[in-house]
Protein backbone atom coordinates (compact mmCIF):
# COMPACT_ATOMS: atom_id res chain seq x y z
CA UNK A 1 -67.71 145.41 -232.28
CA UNK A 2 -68.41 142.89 -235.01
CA UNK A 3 -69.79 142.71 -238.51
CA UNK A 4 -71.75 140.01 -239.74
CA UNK A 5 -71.16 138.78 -243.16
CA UNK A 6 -74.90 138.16 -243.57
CA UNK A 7 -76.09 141.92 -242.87
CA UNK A 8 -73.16 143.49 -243.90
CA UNK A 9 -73.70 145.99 -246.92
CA UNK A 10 -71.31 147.79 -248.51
CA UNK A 11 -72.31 151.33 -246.86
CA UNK A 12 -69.13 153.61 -245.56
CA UNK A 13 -69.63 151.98 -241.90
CA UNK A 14 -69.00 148.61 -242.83
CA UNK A 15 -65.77 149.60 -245.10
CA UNK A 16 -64.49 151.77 -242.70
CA UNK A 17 -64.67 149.45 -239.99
CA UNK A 18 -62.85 146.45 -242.17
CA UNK A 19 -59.86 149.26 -243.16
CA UNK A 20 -59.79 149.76 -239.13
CA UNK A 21 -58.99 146.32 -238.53
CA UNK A 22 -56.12 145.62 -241.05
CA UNK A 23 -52.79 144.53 -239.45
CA UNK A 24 -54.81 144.07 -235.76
CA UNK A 25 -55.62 140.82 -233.98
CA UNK A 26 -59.31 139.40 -235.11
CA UNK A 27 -61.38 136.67 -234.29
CA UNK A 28 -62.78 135.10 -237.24
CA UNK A 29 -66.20 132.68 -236.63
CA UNK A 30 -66.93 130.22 -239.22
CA UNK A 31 -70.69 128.80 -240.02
CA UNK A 32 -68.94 125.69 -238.57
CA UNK A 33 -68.45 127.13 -235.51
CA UNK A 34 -64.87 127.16 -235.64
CA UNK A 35 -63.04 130.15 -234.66
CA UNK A 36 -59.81 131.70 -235.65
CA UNK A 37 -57.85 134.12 -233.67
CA UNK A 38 -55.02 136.35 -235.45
CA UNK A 39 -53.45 139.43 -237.44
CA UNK A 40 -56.19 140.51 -240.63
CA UNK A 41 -53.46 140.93 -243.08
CA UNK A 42 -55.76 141.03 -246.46
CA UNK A 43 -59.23 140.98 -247.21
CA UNK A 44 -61.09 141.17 -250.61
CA UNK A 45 -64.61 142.52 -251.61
CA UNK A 46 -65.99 138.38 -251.36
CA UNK A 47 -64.86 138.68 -247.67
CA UNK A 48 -61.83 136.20 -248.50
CA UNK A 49 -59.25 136.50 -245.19
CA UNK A 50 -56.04 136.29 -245.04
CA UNK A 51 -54.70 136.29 -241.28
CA UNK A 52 -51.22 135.84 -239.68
CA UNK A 53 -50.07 134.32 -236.35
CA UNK A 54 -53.08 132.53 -236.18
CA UNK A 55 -54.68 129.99 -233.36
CA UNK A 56 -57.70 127.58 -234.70
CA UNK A 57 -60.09 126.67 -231.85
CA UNK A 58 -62.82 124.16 -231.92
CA UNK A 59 -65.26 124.44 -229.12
CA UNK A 60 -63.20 126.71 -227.07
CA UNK A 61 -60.26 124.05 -227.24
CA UNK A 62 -56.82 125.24 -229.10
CA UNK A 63 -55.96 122.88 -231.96
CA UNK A 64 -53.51 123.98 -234.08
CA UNK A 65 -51.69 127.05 -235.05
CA UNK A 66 -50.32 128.59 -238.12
CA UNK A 67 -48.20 131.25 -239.54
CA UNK A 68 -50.49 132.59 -242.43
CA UNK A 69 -54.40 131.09 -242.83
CA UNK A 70 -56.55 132.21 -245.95
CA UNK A 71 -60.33 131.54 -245.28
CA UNK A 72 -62.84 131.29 -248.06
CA UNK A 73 -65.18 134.29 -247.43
CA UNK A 74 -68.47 132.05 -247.89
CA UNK A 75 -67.57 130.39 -244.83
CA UNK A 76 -67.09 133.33 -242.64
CA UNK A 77 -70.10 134.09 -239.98
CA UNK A 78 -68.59 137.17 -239.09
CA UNK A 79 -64.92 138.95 -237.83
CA UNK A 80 -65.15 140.82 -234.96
CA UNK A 81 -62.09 142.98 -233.04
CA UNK A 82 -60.06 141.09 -230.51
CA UNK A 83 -60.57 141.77 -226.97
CA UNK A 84 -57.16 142.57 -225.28
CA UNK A 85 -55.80 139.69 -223.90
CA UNK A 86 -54.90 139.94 -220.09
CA UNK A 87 -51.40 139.26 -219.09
CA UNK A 88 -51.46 136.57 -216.37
């Protein structure tokens, strides 16, 4: 499951899938291609993100990690549910 910032509307699905989310881990994709992995803690009606615990990885490579991370929501390509993580 994912919604894309570009054909997201504001119908009842969309909403109800953000509200779903809150306080769960999330993968956030930028236009840049950067992804962020974390906790959704807030997000506003311009799609502006505000994660916790949260890993920044650039072409698949971990680069840094922080404790909160706000994105700007124009630079979001979409949020999408984290797949469980297998314990190794």
């Amino acid at each position: 499951f994912f919604i894309s910032i570009m054909s997201a509307s504001s119908s009842n699905a969309s909403s109800d899938f953000i509200k779903q989310l809150l306080g769960r881990p999330v993968v956030v994709k930028l236009n840049s291609g950067v992804t962020y992995q974390g906790v959704l803690a807030c997000l506003d009606g311009y799609m502006n993100i505000a994660m916790e615990q949260t890993e920044e990885y650039e072409n698949g490579q971990l680069r840094n990690k922080y404790a909160d991370t706000f994105i700007r929501g124009n630079n979001v390509l979409y949020i999408s549910k984290q797949k469980k993580r297998s314990n190794k």
